[in-house]
N, C-alpha and C. Protein backbone atom coordinates (compact mmCIF):
# COMPACT_ATOMS: atom_id res chain seq x y z
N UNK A 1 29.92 -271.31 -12.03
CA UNK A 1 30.92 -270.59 -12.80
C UNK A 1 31.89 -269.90 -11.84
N UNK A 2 32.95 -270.10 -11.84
CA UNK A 2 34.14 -269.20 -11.05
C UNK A 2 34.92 -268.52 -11.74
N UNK A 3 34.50 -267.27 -10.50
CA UNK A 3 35.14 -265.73 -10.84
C UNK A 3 36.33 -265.94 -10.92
N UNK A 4 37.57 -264.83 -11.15
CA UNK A 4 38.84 -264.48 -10.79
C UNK A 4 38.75 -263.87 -9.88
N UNK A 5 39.75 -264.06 -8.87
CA UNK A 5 39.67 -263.26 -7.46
C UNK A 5 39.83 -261.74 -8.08
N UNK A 6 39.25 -260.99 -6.79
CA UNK A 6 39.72 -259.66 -6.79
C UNK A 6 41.30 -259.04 -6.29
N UNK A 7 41.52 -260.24 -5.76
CA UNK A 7 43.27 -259.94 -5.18
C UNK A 7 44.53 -260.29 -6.37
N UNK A 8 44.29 -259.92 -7.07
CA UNK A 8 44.90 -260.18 -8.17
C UNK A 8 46.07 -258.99 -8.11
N UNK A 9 45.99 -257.81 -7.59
CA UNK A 9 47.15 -257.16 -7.97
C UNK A 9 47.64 -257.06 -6.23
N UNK A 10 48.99 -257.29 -6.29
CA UNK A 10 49.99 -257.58 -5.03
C UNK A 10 49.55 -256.19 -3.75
N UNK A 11 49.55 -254.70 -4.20
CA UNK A 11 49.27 -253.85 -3.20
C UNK A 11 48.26 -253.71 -2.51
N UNK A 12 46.86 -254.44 -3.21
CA UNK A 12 45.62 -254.62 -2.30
C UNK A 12 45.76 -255.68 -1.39
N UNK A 13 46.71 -256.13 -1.23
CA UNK A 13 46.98 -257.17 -0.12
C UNK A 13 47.94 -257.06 0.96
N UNK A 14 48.10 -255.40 0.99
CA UNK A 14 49.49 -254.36 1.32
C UNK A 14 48.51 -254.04 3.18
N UNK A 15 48.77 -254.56 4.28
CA UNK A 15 47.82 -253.36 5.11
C UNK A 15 48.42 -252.14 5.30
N UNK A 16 47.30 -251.47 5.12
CA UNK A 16 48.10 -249.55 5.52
C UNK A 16 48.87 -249.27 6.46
N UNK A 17 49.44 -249.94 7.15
CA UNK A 17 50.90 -249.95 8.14
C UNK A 17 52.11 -250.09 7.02
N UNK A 18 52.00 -250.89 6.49
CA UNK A 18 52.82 -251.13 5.32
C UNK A 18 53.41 -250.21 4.04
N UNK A 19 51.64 -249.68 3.83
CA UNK A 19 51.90 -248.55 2.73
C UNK A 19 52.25 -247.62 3.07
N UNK A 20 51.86 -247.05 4.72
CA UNK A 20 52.53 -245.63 4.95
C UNK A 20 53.75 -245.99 5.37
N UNK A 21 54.43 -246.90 5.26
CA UNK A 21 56.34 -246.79 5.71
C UNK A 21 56.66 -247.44 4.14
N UNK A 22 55.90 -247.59 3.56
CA UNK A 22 56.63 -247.72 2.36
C UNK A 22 56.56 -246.39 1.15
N UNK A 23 55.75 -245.56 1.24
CA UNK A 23 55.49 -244.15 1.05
C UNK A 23 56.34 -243.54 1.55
N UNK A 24 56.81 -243.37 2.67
CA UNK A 24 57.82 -242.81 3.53
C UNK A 24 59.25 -242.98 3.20
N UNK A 25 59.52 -244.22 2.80
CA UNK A 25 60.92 -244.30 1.74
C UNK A 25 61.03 -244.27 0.99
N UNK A 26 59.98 -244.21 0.03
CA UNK A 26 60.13 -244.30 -1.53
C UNK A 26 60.69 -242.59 -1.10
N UNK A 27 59.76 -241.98 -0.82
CA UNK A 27 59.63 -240.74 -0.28
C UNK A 27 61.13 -239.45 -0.24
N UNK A 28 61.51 -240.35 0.82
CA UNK A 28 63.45 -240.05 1.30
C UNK A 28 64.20 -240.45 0.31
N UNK A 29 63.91 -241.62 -0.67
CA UNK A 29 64.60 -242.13 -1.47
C UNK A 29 64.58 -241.20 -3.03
N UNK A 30 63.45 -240.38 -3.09
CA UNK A 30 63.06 -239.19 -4.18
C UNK A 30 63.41 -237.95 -3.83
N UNK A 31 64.19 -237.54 -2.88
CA UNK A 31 64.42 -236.64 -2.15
C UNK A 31 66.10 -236.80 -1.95
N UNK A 32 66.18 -237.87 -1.78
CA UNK A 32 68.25 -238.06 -2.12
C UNK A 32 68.77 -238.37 -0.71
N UNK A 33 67.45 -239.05 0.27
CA UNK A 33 68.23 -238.97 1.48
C UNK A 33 68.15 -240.55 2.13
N UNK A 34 67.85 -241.55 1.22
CA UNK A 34 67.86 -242.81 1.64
C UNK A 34 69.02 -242.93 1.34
N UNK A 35 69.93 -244.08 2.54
CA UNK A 35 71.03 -244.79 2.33
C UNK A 35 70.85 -245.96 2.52
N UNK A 36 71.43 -246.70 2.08
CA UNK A 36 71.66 -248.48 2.29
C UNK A 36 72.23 -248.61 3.57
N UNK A 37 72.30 -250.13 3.45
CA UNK A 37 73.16 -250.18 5.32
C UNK A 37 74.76 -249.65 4.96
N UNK A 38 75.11 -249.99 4.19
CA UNK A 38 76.93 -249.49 3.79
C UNK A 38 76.75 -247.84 3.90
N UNK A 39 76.02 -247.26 3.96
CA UNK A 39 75.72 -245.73 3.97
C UNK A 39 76.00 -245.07 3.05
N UNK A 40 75.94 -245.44 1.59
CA UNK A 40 75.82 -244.86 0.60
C UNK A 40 74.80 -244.60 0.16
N UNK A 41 73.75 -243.71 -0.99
CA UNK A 41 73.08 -243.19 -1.21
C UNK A 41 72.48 -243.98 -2.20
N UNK A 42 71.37 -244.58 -2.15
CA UNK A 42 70.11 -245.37 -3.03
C UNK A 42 70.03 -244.47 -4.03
N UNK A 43 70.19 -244.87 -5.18
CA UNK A 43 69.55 -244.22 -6.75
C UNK A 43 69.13 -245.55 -7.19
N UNK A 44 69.16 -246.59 -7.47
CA UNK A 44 68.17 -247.66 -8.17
C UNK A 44 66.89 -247.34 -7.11
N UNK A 45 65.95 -246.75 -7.98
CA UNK A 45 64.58 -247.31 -7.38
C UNK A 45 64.24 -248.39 -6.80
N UNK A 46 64.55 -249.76 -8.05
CA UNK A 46 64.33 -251.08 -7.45
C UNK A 46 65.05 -251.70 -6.15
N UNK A 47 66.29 -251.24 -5.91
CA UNK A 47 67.00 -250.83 -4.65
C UNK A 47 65.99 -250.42 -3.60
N UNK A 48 65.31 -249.13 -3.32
CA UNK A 48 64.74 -248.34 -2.55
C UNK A 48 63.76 -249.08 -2.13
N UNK A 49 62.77 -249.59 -2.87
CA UNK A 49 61.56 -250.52 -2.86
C UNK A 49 62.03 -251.99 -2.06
N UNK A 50 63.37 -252.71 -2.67
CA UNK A 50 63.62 -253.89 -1.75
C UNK A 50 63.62 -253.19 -0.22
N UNK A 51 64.51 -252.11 -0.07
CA UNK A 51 64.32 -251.36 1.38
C UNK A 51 63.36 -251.26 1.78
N UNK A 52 62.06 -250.35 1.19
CA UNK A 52 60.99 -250.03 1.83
C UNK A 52 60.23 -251.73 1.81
N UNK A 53 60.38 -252.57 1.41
CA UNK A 53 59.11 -253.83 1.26
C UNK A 53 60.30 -254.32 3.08
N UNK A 54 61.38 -254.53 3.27
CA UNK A 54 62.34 -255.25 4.02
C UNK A 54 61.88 -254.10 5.51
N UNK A 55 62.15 -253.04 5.59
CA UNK A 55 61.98 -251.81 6.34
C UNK A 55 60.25 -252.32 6.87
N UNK A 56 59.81 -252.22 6.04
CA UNK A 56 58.25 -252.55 6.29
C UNK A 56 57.34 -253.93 7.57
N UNK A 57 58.70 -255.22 6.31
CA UNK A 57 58.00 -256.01 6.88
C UNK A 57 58.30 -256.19 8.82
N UNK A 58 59.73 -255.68 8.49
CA UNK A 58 59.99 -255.37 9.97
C UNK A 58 60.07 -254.80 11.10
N UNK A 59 59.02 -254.42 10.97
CA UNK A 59 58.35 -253.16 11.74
C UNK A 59 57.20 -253.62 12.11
N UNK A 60 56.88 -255.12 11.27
CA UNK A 60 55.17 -255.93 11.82
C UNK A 60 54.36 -255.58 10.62
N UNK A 61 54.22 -254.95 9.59
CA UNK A 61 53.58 -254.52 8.56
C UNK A 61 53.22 -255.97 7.89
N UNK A 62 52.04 -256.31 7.40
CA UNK A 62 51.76 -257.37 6.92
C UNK A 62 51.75 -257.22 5.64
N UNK A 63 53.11 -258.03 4.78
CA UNK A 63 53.36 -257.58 3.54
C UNK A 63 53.63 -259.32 3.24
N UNK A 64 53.17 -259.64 1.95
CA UNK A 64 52.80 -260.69 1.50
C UNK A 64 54.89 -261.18 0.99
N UNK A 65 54.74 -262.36 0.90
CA UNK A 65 56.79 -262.35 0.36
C UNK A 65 56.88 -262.77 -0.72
N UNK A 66 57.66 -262.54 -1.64
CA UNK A 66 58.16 -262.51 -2.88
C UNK A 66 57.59 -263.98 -3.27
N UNK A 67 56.94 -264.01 -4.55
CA UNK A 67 56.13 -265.60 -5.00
C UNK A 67 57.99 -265.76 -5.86
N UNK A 68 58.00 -266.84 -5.65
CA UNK A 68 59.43 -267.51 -6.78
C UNK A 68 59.41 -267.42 -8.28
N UNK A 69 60.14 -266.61 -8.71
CA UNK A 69 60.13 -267.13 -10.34
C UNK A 69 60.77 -268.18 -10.74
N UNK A 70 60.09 -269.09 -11.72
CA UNK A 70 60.41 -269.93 -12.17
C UNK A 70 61.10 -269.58 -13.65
């Protein structure tokens, strides 16, 4: 009989290098002090989050990449 994995939700597959720089911008970004590269000021959340997942992965953080919607 086969289980369902336990990796089923995307952040348990986040390593904690990842989550603490992505904590860290959500962070600045709730606080009013994240900017984009144009240097204007992030208010879409979903904005802030593409930053912190992009910010993250490049820094070496092992963050899984966007599955495609179909």
């Amino acid at each position: 009989m086969a289980t369902k994995s336990s990796h089923s939700h995307s952040s348990s597959r986040i390593g904690s290098k990842g989550k603490r720089k992505i904590h860290q911008i959500m962070k600045e970004q709730k606080e009013g002090k994240l900017k984009s590269s144009s240097g204007k000021k992030v208010k879409s959340r979903k904005q802030a989050v593409a930053i912190a997942l992009s910010e993250a992965r490049r820094s070496g953080a092992k963050i899984p990449k966007n599955k495609s919607r179909s």
